[in-house]
C-alpha atoms as a PDB file:
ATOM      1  CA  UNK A   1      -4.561 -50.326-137.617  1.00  0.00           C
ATOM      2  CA  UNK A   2      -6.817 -52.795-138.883  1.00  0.00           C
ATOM      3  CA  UNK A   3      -6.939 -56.290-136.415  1.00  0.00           C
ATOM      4  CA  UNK A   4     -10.316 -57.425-137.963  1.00  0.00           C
ATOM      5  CA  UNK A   5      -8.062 -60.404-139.610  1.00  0.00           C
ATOM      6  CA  UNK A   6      -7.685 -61.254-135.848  1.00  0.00           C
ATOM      7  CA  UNK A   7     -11.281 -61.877-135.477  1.00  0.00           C
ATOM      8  CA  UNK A   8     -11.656 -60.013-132.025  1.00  0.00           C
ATOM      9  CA  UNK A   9     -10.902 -60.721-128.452  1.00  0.00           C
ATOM     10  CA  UNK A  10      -9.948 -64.770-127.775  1.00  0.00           C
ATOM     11  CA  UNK A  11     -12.257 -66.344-124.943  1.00  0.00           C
ATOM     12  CA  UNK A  12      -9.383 -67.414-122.365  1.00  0.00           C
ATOM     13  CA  UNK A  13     -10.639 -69.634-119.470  1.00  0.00           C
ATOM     14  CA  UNK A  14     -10.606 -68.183-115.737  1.00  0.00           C
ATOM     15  CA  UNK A  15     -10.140 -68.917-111.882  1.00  0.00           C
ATOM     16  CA  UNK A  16     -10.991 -66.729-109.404  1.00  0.00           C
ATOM     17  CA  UNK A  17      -9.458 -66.989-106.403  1.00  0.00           C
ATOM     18  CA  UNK A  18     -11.151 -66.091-102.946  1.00  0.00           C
ATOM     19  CA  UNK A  19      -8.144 -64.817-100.042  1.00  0.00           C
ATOM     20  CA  UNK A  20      -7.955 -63.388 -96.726  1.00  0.00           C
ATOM     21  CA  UNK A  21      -7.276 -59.583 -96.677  1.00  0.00           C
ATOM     22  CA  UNK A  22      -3.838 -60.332 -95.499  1.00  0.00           C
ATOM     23  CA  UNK A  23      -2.507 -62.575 -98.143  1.00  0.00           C
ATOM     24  CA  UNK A  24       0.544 -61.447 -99.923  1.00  0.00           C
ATOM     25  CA  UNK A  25       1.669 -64.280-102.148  1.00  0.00           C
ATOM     26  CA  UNK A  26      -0.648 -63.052-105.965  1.00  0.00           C
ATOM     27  CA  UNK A  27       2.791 -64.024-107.968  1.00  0.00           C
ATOM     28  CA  UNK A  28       3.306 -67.409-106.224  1.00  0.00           C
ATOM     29  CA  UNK A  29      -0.087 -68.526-107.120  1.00  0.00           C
ATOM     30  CA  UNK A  30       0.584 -67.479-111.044  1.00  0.00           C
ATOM     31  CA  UNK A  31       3.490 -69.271-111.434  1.00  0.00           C
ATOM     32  CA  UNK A  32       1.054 -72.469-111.387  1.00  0.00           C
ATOM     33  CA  UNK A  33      -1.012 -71.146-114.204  1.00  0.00           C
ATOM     34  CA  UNK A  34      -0.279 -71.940-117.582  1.00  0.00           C
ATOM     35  CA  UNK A  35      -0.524 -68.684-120.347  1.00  0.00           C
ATOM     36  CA  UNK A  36      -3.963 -69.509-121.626  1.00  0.00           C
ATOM     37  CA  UNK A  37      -5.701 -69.492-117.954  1.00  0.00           C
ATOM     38  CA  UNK A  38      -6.666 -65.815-116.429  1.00  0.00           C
ATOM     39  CA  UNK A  39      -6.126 -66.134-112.635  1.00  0.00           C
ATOM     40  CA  UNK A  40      -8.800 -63.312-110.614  1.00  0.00           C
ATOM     41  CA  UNK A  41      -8.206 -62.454-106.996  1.00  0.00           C
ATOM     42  CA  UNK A  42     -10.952 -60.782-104.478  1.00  0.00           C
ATOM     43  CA  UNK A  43      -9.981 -60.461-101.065  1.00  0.00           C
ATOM     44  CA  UNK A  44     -12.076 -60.794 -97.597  1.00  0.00           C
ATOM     45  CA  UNK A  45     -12.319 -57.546 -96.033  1.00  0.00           C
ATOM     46  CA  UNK A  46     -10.348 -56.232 -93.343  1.00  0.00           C
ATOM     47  CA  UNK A  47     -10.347 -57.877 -89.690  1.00  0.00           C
ATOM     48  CA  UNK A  48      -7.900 -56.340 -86.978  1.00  0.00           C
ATOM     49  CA  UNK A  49      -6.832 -60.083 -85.817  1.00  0.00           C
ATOM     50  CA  UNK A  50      -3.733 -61.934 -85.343  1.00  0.00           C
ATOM     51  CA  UNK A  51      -3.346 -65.313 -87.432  1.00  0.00           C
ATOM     52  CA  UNK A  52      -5.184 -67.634 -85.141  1.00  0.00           C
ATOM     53  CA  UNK A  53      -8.921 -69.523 -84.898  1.00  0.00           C
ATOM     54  CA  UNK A  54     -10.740 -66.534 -84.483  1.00  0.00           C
ATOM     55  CA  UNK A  55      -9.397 -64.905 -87.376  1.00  0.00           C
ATOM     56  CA  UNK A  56      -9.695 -68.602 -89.446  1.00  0.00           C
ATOM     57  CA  UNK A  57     -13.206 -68.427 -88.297  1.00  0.00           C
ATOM     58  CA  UNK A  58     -13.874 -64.764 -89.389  1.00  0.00           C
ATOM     59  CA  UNK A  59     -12.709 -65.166 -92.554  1.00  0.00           C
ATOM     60  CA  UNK A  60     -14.412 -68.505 -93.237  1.00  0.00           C
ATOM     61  CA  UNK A  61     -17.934 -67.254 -92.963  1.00  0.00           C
ATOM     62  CA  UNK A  62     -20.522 -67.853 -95.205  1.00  0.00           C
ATOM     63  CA  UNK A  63     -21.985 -64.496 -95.834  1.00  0.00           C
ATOM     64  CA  UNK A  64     -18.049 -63.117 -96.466  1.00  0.00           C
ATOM     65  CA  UNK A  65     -17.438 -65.650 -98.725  1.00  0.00           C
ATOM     66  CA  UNK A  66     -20.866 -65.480-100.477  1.00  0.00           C
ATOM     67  CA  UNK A  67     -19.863 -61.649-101.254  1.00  0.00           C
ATOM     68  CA  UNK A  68     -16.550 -62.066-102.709  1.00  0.00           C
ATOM     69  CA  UNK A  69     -17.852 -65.409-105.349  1.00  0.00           C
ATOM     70  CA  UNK A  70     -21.041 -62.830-106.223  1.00  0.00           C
ATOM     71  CA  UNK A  71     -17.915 -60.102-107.011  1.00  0.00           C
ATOM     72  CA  UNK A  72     -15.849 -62.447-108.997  1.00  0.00           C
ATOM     73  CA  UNK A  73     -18.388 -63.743-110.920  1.00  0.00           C
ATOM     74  CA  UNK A  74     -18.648 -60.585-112.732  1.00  0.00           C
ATOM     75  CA  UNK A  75     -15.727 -62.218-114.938  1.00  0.00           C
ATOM     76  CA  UNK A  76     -17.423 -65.437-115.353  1.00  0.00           C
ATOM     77  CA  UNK A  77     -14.631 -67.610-113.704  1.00  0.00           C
ATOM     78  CA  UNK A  78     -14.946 -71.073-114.737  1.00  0.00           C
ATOM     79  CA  UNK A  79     -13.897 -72.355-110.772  1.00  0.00           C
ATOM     80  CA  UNK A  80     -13.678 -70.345-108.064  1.00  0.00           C
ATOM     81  CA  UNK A  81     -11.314 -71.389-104.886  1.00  0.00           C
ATOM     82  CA  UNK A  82     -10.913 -70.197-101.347  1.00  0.00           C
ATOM     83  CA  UNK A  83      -7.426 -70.138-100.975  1.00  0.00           C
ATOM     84  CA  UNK A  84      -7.535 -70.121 -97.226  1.00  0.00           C
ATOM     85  CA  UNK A  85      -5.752 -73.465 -95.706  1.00  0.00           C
ATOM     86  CA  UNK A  86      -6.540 -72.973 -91.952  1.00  0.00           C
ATOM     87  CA  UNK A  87     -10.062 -71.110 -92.728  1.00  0.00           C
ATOM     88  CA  UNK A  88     -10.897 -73.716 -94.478  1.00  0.00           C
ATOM     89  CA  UNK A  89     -10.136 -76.431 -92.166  1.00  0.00           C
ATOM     90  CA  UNK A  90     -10.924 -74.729 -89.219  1.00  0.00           C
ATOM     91  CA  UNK A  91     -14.582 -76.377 -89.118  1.00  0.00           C
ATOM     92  CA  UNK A  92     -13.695 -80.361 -89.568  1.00  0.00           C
ATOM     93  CA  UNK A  93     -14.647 -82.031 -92.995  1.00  0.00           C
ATOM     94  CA  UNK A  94     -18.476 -80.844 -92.671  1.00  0.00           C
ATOM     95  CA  UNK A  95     -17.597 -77.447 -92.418  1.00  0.00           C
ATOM     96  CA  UNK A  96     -15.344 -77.277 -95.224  1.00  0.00           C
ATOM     97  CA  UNK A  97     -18.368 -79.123 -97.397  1.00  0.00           C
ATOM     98  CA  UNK A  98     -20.578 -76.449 -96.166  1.00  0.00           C
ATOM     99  CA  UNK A  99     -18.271 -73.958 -97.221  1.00  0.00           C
ATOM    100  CA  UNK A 100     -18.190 -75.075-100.938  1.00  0.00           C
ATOM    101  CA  UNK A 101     -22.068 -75.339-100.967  1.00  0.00           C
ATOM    102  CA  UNK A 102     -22.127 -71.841 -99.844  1.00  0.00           C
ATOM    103  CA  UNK A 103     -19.670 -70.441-102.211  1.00  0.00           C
ATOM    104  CA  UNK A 104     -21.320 -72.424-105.207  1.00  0.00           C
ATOM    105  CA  UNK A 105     -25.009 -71.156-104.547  1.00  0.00           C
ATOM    106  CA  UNK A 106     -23.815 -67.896-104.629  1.00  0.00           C
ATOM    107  CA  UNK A 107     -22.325 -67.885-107.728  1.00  0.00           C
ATOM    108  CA  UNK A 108     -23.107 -71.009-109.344  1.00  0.00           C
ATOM    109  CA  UNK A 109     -19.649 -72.311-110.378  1.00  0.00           C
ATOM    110  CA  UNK A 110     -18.081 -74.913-109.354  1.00  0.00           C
ATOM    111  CA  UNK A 111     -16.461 -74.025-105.673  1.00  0.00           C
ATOM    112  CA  UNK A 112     -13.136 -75.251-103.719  1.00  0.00           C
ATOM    113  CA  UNK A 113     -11.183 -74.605-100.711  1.00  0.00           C
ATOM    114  CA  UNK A 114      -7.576 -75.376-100.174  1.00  0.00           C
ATOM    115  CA  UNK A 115      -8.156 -77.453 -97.183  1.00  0.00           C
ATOM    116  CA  UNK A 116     -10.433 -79.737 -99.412  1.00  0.00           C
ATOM    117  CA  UNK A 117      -7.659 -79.565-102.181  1.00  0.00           C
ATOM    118  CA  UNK A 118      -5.187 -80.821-100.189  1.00  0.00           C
ATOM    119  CA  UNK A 119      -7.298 -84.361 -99.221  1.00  0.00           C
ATOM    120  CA  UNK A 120      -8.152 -84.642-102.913  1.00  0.00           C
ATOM    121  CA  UNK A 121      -4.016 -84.191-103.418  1.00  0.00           C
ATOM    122  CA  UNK A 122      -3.160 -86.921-100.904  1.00  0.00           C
ATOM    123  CA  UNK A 123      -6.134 -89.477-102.759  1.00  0.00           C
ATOM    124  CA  UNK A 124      -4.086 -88.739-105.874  1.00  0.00           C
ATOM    125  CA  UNK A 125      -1.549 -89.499-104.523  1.00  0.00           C
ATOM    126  CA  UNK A 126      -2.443 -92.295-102.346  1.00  0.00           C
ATOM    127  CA  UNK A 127      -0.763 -90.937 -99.356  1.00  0.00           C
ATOM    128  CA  UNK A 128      -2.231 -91.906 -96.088  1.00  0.00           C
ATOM    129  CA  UNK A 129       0.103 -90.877 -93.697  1.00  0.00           C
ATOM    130  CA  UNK A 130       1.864 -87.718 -93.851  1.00  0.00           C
ATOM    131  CA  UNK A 131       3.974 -85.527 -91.645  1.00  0.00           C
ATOM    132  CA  UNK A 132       3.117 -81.550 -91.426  1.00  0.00           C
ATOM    133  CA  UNK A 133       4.711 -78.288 -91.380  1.00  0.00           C
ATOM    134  CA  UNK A 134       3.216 -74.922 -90.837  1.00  0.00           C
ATOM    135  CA  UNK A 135       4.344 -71.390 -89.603  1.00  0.00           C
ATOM    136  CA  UNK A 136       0.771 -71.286 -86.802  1.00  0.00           C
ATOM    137  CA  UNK A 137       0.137 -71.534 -83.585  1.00  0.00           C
ATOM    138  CA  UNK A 138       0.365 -74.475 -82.113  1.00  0.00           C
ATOM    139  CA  UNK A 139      -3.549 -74.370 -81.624  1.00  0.00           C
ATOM    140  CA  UNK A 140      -4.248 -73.922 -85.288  1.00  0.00           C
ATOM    141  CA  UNK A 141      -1.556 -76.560 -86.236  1.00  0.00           C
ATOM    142  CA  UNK A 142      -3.445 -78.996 -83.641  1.00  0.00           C
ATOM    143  CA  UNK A 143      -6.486 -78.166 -86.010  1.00  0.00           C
ATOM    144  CA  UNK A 144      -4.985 -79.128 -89.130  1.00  0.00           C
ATOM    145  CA  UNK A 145      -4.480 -81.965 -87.730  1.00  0.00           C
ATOM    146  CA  UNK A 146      -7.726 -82.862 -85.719  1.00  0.00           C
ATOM    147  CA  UNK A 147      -8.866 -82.157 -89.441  1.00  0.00           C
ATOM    148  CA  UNK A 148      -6.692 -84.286 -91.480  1.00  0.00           C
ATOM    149  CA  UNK A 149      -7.447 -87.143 -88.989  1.00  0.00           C
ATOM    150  CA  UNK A 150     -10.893 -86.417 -89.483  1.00  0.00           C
ATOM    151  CA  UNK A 151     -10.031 -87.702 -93.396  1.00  0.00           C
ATOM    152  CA  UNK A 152      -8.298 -90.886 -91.845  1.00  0.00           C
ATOM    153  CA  UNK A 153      -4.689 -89.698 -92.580  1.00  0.00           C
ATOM    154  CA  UNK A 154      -2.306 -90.018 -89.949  1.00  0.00           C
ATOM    155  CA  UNK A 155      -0.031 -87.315 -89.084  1.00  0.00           C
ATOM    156  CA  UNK A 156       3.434 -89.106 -88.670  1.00  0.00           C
ATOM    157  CA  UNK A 157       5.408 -85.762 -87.516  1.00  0.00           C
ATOM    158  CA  UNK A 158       4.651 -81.893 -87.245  1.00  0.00           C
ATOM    159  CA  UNK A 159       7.067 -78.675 -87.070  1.00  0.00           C
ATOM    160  CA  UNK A 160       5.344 -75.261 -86.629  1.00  0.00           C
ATOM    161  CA  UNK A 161       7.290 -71.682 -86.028  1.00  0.00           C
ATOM    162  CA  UNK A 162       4.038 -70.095 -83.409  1.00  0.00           C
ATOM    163  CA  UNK A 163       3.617 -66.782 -86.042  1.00  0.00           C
ATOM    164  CA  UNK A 164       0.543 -64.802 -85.655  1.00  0.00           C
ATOM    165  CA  UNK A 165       1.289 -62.006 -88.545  1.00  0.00           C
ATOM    166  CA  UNK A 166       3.602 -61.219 -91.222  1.00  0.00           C
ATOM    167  CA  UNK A 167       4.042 -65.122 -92.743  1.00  0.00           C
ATOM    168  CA  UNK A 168       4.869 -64.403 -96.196  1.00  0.00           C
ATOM    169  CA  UNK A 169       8.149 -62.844 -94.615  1.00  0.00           C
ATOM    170  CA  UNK A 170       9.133 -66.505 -93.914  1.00  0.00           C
ATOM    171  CA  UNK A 171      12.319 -67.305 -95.824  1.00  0.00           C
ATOM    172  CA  UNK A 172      12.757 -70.740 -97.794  1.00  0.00           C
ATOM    173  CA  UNK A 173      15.445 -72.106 -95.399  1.00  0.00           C
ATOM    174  CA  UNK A 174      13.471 -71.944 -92.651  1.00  0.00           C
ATOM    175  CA  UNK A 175      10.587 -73.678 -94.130  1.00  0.00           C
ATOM    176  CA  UNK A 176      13.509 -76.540 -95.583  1.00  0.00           C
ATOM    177  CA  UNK A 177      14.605 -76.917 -91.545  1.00  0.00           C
ATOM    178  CA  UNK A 178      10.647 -77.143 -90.419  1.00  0.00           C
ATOM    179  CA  UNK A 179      10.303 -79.936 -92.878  1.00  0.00           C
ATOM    180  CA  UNK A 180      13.678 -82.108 -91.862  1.00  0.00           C
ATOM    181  CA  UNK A 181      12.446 -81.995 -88.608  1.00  0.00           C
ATOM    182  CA  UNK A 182       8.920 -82.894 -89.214  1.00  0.00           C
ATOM    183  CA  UNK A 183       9.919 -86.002 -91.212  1.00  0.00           C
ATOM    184  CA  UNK A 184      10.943 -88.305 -87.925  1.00  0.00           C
ATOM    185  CA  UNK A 185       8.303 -91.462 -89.231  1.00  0.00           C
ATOM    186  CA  UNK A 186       7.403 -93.455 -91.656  1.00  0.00           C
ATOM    187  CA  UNK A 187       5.568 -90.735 -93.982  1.00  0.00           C
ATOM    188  CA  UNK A 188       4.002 -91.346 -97.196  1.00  0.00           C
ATOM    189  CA  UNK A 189       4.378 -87.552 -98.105  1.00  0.00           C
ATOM    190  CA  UNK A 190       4.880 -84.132 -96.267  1.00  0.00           C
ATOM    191  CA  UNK A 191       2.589 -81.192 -96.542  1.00  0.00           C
ATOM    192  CA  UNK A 192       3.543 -77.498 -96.093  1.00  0.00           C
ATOM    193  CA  UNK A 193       0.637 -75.624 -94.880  1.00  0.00           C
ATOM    194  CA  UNK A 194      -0.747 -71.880 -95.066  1.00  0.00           C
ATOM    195  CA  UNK A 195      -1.691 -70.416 -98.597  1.00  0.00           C
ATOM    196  CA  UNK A 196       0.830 -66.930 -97.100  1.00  0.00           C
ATOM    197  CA  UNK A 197       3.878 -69.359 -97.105  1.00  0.00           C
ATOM    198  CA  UNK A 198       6.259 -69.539 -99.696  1.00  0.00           C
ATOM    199  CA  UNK A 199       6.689 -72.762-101.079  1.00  0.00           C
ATOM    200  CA  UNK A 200       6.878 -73.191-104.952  1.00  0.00           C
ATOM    201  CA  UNK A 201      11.059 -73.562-105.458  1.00  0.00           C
ATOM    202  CA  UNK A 202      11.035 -75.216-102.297  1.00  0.00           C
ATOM    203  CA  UNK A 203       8.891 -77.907-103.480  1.00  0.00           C
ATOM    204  CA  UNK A 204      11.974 -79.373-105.832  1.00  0.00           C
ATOM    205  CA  UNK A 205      14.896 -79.324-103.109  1.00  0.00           C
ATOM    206  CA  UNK A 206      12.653 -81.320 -99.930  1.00  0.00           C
ATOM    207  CA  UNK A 207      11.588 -83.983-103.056  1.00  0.00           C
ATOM    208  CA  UNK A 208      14.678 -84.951-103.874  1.00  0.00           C
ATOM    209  CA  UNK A 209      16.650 -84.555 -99.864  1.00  0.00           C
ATOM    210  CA  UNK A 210      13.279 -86.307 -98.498  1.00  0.00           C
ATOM    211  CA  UNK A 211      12.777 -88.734-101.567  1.00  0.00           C
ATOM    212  CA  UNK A 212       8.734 -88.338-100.884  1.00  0.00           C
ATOM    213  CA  UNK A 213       5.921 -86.387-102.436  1.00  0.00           C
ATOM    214  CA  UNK A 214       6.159 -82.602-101.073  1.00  0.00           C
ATOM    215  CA  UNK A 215       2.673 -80.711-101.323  1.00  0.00           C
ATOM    216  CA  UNK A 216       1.621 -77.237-100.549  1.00  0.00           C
ATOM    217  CA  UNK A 217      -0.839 -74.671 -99.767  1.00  0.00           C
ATOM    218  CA  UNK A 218      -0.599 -73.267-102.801  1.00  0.00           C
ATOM    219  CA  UNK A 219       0.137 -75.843-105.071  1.00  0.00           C
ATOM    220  CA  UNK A 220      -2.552 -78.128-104.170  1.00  0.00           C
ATOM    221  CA  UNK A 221      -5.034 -75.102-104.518  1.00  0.00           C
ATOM    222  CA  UNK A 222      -4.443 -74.218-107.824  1.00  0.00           C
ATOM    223  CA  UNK A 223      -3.891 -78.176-108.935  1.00  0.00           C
ATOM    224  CA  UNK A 224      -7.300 -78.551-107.914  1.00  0.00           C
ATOM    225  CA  UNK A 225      -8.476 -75.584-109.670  1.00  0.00           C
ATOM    226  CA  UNK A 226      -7.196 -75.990-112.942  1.00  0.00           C
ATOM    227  CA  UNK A 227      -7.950 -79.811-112.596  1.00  0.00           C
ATOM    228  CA  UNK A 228     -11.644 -78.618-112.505  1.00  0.00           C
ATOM    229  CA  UNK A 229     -11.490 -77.277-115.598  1.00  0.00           C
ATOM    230  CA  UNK A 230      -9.563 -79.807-117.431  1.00  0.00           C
ATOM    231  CA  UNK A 231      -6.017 -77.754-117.438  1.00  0.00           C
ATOM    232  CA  UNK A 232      -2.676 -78.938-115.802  1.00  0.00           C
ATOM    233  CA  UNK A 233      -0.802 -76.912-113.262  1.00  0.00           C
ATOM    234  CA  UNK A 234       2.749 -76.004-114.500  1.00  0.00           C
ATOM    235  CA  UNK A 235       5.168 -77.175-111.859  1.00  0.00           C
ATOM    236  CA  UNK A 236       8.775 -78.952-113.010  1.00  0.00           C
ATOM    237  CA  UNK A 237       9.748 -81.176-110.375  1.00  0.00           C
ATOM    238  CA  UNK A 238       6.890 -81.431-108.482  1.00  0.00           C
ATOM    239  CA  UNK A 239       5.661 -85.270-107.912  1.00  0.00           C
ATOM    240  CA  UNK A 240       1.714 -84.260-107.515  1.00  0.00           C
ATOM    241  CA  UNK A 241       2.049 -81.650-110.893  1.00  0.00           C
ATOM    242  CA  UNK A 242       4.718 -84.006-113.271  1.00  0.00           C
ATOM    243  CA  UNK A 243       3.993 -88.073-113.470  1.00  0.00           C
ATOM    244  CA  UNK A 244       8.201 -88.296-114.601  1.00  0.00           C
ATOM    245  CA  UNK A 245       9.028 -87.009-111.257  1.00  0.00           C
ATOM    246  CA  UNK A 246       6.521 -88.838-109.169  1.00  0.00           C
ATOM    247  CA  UNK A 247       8.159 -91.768-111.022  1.00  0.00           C
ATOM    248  CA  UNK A 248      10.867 -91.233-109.680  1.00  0.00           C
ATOM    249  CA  UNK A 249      13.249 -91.804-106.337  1.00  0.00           C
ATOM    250  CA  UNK A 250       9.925 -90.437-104.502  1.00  0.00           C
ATOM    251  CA  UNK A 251       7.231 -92.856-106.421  1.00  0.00           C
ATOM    252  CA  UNK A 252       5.112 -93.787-103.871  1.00  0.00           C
ATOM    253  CA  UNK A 253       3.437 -97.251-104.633  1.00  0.00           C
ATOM    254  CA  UNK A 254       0.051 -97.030-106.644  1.00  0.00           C
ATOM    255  CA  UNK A 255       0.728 -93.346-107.196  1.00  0.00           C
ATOM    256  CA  UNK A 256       0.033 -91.661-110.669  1.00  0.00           C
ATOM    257  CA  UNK A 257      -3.727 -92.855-111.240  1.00  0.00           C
ATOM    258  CA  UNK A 258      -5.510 -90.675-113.736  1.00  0.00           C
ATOM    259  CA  UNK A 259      -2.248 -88.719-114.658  1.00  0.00           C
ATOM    260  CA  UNK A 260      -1.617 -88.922-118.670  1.00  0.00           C
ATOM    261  CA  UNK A 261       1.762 -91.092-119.308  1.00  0.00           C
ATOM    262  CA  UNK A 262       2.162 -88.894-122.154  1.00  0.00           C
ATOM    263  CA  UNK A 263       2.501 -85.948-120.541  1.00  0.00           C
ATOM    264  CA  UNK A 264       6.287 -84.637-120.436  1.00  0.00           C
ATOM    265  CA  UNK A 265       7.861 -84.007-118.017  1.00  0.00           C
ATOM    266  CA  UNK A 266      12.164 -84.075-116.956  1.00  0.00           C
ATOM    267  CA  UNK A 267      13.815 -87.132-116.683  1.00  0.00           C
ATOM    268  CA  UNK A 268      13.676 -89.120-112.861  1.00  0.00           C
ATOM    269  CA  UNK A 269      17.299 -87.894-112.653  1.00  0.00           C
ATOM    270  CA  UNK A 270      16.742 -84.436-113.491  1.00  0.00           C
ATOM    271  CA  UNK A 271      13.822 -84.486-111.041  1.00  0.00           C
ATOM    272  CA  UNK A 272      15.346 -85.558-108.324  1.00  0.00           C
ATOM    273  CA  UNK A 273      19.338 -84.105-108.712  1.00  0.00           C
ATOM    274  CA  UNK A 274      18.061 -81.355-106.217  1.00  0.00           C
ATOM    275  CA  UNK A 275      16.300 -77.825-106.564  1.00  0.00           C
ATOM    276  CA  UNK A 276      16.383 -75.283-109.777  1.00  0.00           C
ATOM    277  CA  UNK A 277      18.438 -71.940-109.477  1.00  0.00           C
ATOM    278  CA  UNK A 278      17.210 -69.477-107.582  1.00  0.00           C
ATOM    279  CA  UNK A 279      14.209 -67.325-108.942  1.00  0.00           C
ATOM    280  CA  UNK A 280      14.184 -63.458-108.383  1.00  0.00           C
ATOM    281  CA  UNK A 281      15.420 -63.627-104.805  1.00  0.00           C
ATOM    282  CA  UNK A 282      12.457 -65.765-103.752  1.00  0.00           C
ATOM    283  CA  UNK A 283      14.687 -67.887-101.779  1.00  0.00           C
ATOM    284  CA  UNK A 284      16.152 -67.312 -98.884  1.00  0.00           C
ATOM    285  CA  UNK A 285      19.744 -66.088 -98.148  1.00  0.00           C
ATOM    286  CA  UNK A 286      22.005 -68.737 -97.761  1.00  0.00           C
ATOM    287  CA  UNK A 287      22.906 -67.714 -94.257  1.00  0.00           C
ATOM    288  CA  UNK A 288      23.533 -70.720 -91.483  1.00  0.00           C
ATOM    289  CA  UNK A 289      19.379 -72.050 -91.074  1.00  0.00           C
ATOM    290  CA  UNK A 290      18.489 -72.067 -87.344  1.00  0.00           C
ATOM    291  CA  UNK A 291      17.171 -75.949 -86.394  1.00  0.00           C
ATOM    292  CA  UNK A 292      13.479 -76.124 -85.364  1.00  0.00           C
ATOM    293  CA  UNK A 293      12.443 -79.277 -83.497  1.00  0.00           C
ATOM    294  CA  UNK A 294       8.607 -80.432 -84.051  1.00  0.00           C
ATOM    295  CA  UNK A 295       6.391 -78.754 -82.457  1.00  0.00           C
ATOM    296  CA  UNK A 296       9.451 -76.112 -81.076  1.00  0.00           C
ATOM    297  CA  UNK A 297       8.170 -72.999 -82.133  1.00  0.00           C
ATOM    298  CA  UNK A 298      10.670 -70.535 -83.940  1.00  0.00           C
ATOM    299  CA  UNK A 299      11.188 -66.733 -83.880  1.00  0.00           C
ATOM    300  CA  UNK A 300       8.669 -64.488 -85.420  1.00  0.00           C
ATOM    301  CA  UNK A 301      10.633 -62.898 -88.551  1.00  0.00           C
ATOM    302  CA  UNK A 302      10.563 -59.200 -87.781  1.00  0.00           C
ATOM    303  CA  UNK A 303       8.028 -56.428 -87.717  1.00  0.00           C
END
């Protein structure tokens, strides 16, 4: 058949996308990405470590993720990120500079990491105190937050569940208890760490129980992204992605700098009357949620 009329292949711009050999979540991270944006995963090669420091600090280094922006850049991304929360925070503020500066010399394109995403997220914003949830250690989650001081935010309340493998096996309700009992102060917003933790319908639901801005590994890493190259993330409901629903209940004061008024998005009421229907089984089963106390860590979810 003749497509000549079509005048060829369409350029279509691209992120690649740097993770750890273990990461499991490729379809969370495309539900942010609108239809004209390509999304292009490498992975770090193989480590036999447990989710911890070490294997934050393995996968963080230089020369690993020098080889995996020279591999993506054979399809001329416009951004590249690491999507890598606790490798990227695991060396402080300076390390997670050094990290871009790495990644962009080797392929130079602009360069991000999620840990850096998620301090340009809380500018945005304007949230300076925030409480924390993750499914680490409670070494890595002391980390995070030795990091996120660093930045000058104050962590008002943590909840962590002590994993070392097999995260992306967490189910939504547990990550929904984590956050009501990280939430004990005054918080401008709550963040949900770890890039292998699935967040994106949970994001909705803890907006409009908690009534504050709900970010994620995830969502801040491709927010950043596509911000880089001019293109909104596509997330309903979600206070940092739609300037309706960070209107809303949740508006934090001075929030909503630099996003388009224009822009639509659902109503305040709509954004806030509590989470969409379930998506493909992504969320958990509605069995009774155990409680989690902060910093009580929970059961590993099984082998």
């Amino acid at each position: 058949m003749d497509v000549s009329f079509l005048g060829g292949p369409q350029p279509q711009l691209g992120v690649g996308v740097v993770a750890p050999f273990d990461f499991a979540l490729d379809r969370e991270l495309w539900r942010w990405v609108p239809d004209d944006v390509s999304l292009h995963l490498t992975r770090t090669p193989f480590v036999p470590v447990e989710v911890s420091l070490d294997l934050a600090r393995l996968v963080s280094e230089h020369e690993t993720l020098q080889a995996a922006v020279q591999a993506l850049c054979a399809i001329s991304p416009q951004v590249i990120s690491y999507a890598c929360t606790s490798g990227s925070f695991v060396g402080g503020v300076a390390g997670e500079r050094a990290m871009c500066a790495a990644m962009a010399q080797a392929g130079e394109v602009p360069c991000l990491t999620t840990s850096g995403a998620l301090l340009e997220a809380l500018r945005e914003i304007g949230a300076r105190r925030i409480a924390v949830v993750t499914p680490y250690t409670k070494s890595v989650t002391d980390s995070l937050e030795s990091y996120i001081g660093e930045a000058g935010i104050t962590v008002t309340g943590r909840a962590y569940l002590g994993l070392t493998r097999h995260i992306w096996k967490v189910p939504y309700r547990d990550v929904v208890d984590m956050a009501r009992a990280a939430v004990v102060g005054a918080a401008d917003a709550l963040f949900i760490s770890c890039t292998n933790l699935p967040t994106y319908d949970v994001i909705p639901q803890l907006e409009a129980e908690l009534r504050m801005p709900v970010l994620s590994a995830n969502q801040v890493t491709m927010w950043a992204a596509l911000r880089a190259i001019g293109v909104y993330a596509v997330g309903p409901y979600q206070a940092l992605l739609d300037p309706v629903a960070r209107r809303g209940p949740a508006a934090m004061t001075g929030s909503g700098a630099g996003v388009p008024e224009s822009r639509p998005g659902p109503t305040p009421e709509a954004a806030f009357a509590g989470p969409p229907a379930p998506v493909d089984g992504e969320v958990g089963d509605p069995a009774e949620p155990p409680t989690y106390l902060p910093d009580e860590p929970g059961p590993q979810p099984p082998v």
